[in-house]
N, C-alpha and C. Protein backbone atom coordinates (compact mmCIF):
# COMPACT_ATOMS: atom_id res chain seq x y z
N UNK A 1 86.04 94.08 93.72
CA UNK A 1 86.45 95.22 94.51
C UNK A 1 85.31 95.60 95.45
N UNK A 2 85.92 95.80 96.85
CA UNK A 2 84.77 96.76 97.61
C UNK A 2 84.39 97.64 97.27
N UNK A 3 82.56 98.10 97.74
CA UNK A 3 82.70 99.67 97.69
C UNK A 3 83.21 100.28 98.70
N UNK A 4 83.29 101.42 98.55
CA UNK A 4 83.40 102.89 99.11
C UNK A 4 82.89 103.27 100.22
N UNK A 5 82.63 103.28 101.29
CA UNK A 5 82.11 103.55 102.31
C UNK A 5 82.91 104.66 102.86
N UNK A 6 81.69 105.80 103.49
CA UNK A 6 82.47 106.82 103.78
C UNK A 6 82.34 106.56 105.87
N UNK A 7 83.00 106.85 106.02
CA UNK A 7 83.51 106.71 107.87
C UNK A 7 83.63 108.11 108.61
N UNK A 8 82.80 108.17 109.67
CA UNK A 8 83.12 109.35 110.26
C UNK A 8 84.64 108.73 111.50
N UNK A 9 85.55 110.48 111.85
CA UNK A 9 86.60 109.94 112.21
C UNK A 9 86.15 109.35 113.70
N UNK A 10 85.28 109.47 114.62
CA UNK A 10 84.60 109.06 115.38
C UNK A 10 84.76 107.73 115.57
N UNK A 11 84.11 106.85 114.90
CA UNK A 11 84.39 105.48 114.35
C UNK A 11 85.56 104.63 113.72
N UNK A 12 86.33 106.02 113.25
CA UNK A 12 87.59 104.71 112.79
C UNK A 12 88.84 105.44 113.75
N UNK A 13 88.73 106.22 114.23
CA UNK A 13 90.26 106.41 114.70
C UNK A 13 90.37 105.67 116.29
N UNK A 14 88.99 105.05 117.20
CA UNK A 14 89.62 103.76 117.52
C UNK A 14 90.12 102.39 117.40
N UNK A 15 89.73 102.34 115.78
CA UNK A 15 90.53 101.33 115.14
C UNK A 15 91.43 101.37 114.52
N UNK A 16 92.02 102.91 114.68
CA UNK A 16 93.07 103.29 114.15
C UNK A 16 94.76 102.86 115.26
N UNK A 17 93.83 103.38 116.21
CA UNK A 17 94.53 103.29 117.64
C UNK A 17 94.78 101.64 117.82
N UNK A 18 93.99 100.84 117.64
CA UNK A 18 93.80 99.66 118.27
C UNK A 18 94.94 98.59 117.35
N UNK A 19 95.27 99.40 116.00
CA UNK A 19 95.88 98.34 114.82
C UNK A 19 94.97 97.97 114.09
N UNK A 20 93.72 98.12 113.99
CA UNK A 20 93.00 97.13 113.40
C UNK A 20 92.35 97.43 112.28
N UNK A 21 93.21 98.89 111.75
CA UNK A 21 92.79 99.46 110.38
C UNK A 21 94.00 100.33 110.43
N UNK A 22 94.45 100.87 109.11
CA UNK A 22 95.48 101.54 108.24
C UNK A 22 95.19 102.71 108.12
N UNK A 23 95.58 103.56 108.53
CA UNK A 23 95.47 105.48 108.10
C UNK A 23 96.06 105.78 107.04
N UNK A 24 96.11 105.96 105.98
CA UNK A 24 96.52 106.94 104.79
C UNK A 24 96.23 108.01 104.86
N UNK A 25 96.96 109.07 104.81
CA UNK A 25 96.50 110.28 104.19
C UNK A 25 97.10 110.13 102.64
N UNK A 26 95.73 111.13 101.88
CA UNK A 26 95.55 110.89 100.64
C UNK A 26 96.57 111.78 99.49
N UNK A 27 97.26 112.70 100.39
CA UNK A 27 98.00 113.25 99.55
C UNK A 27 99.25 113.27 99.20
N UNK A 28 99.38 113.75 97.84
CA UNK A 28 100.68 112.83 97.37
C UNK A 28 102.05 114.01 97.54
N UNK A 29 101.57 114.68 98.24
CA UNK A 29 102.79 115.63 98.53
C UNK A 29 102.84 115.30 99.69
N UNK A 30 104.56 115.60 100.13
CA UNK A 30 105.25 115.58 101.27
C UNK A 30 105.05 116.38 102.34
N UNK A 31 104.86 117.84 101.79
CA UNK A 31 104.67 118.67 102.76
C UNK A 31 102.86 119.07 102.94
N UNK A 32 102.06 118.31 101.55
CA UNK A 32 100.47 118.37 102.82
C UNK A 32 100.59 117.24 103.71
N UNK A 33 101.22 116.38 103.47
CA UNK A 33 100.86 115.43 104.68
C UNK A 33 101.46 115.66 105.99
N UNK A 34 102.66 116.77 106.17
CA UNK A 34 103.08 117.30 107.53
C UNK A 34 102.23 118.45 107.76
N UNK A 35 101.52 118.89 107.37
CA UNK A 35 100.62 120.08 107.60
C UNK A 35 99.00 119.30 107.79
N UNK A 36 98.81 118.39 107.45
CA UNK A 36 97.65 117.96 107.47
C UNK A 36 97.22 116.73 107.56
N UNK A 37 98.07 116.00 108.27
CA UNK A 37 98.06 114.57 108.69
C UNK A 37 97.37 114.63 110.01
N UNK A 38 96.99 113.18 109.91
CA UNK A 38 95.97 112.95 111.47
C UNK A 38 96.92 111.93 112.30
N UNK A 39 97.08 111.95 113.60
CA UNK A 39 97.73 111.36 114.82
C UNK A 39 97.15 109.78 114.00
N UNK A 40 98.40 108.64 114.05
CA UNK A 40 98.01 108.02 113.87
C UNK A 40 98.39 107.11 111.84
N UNK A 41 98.50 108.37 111.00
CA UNK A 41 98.63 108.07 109.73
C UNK A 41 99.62 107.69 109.15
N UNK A 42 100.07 107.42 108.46
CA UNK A 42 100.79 106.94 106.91
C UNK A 42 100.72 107.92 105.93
N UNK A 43 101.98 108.47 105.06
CA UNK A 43 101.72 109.41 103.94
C UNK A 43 101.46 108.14 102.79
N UNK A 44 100.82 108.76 101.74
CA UNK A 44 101.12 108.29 100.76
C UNK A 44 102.22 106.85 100.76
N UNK A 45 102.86 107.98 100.34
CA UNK A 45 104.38 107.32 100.12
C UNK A 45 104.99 106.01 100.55
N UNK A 46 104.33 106.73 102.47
CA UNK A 46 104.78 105.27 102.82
C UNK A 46 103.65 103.82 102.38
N UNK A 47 102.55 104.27 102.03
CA UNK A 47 101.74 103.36 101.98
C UNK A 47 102.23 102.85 100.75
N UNK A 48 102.60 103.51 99.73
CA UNK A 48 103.17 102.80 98.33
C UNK A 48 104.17 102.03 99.02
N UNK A 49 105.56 102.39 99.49
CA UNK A 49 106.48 101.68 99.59
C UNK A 49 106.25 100.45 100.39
N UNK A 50 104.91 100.03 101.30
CA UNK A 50 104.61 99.39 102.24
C UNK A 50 103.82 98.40 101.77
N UNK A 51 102.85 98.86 100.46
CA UNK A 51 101.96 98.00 100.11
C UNK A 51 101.86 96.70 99.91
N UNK A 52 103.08 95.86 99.35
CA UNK A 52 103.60 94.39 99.06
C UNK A 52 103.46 93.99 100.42
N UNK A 53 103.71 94.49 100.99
CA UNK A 53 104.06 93.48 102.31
C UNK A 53 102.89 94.13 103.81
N UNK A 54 101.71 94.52 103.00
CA UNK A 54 100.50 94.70 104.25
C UNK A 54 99.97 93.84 104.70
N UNK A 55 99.26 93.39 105.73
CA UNK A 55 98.38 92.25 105.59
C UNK A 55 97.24 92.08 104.77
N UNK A 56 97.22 91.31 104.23
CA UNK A 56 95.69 91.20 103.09
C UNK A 56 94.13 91.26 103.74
N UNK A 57 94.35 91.29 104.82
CA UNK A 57 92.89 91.76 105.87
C UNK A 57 92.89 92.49 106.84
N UNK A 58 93.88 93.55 106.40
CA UNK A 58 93.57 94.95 106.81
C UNK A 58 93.15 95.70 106.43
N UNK A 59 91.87 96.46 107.18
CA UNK A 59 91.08 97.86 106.63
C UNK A 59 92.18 98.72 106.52
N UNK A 60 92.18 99.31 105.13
CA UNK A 60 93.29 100.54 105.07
C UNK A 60 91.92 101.93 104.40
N UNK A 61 92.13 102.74 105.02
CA UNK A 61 91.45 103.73 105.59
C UNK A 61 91.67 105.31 105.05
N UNK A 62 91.60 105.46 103.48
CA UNK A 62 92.25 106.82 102.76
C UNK A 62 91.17 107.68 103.36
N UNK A 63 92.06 109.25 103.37
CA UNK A 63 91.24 110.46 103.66
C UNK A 63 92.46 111.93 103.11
N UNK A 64 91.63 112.22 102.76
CA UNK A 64 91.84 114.00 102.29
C UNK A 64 90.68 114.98 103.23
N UNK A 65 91.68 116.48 103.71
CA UNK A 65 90.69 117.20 104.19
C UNK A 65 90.41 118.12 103.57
């Protein structure tokens, strides 16, 4: 397993933009992630239902605020 590296949003949200990394937001409720999602993200949810079929060398990119 990788570690942990923490990312300022500076740095990843033009690779967010570009495709070339995965936005999660980290929470597992429905309604924080419409109140507190970033341009750009994935809830939870969808990242569960999505996970089988991601590419295996994509940066996927969790955050809570």
């Amino acid at each position: 397993m990788s570690e942990v590296v923490r990312v300022t949003p500076d740095k990843i949200y033009p690779r967010v933009r570009s495709g070339e990394c995965l936005l999660v937001c980290a929470y597992d409720s429905d309604e924080a992630f419409r109140s507190m999602h970033l341009e750009g993200a994935i809830s939870l949810q969808e990242f569960r239902d999505r996970v089988a079929s991601l590419p295996k060398d994509r940066e996927i990119v969790f955050y809570c605020a």
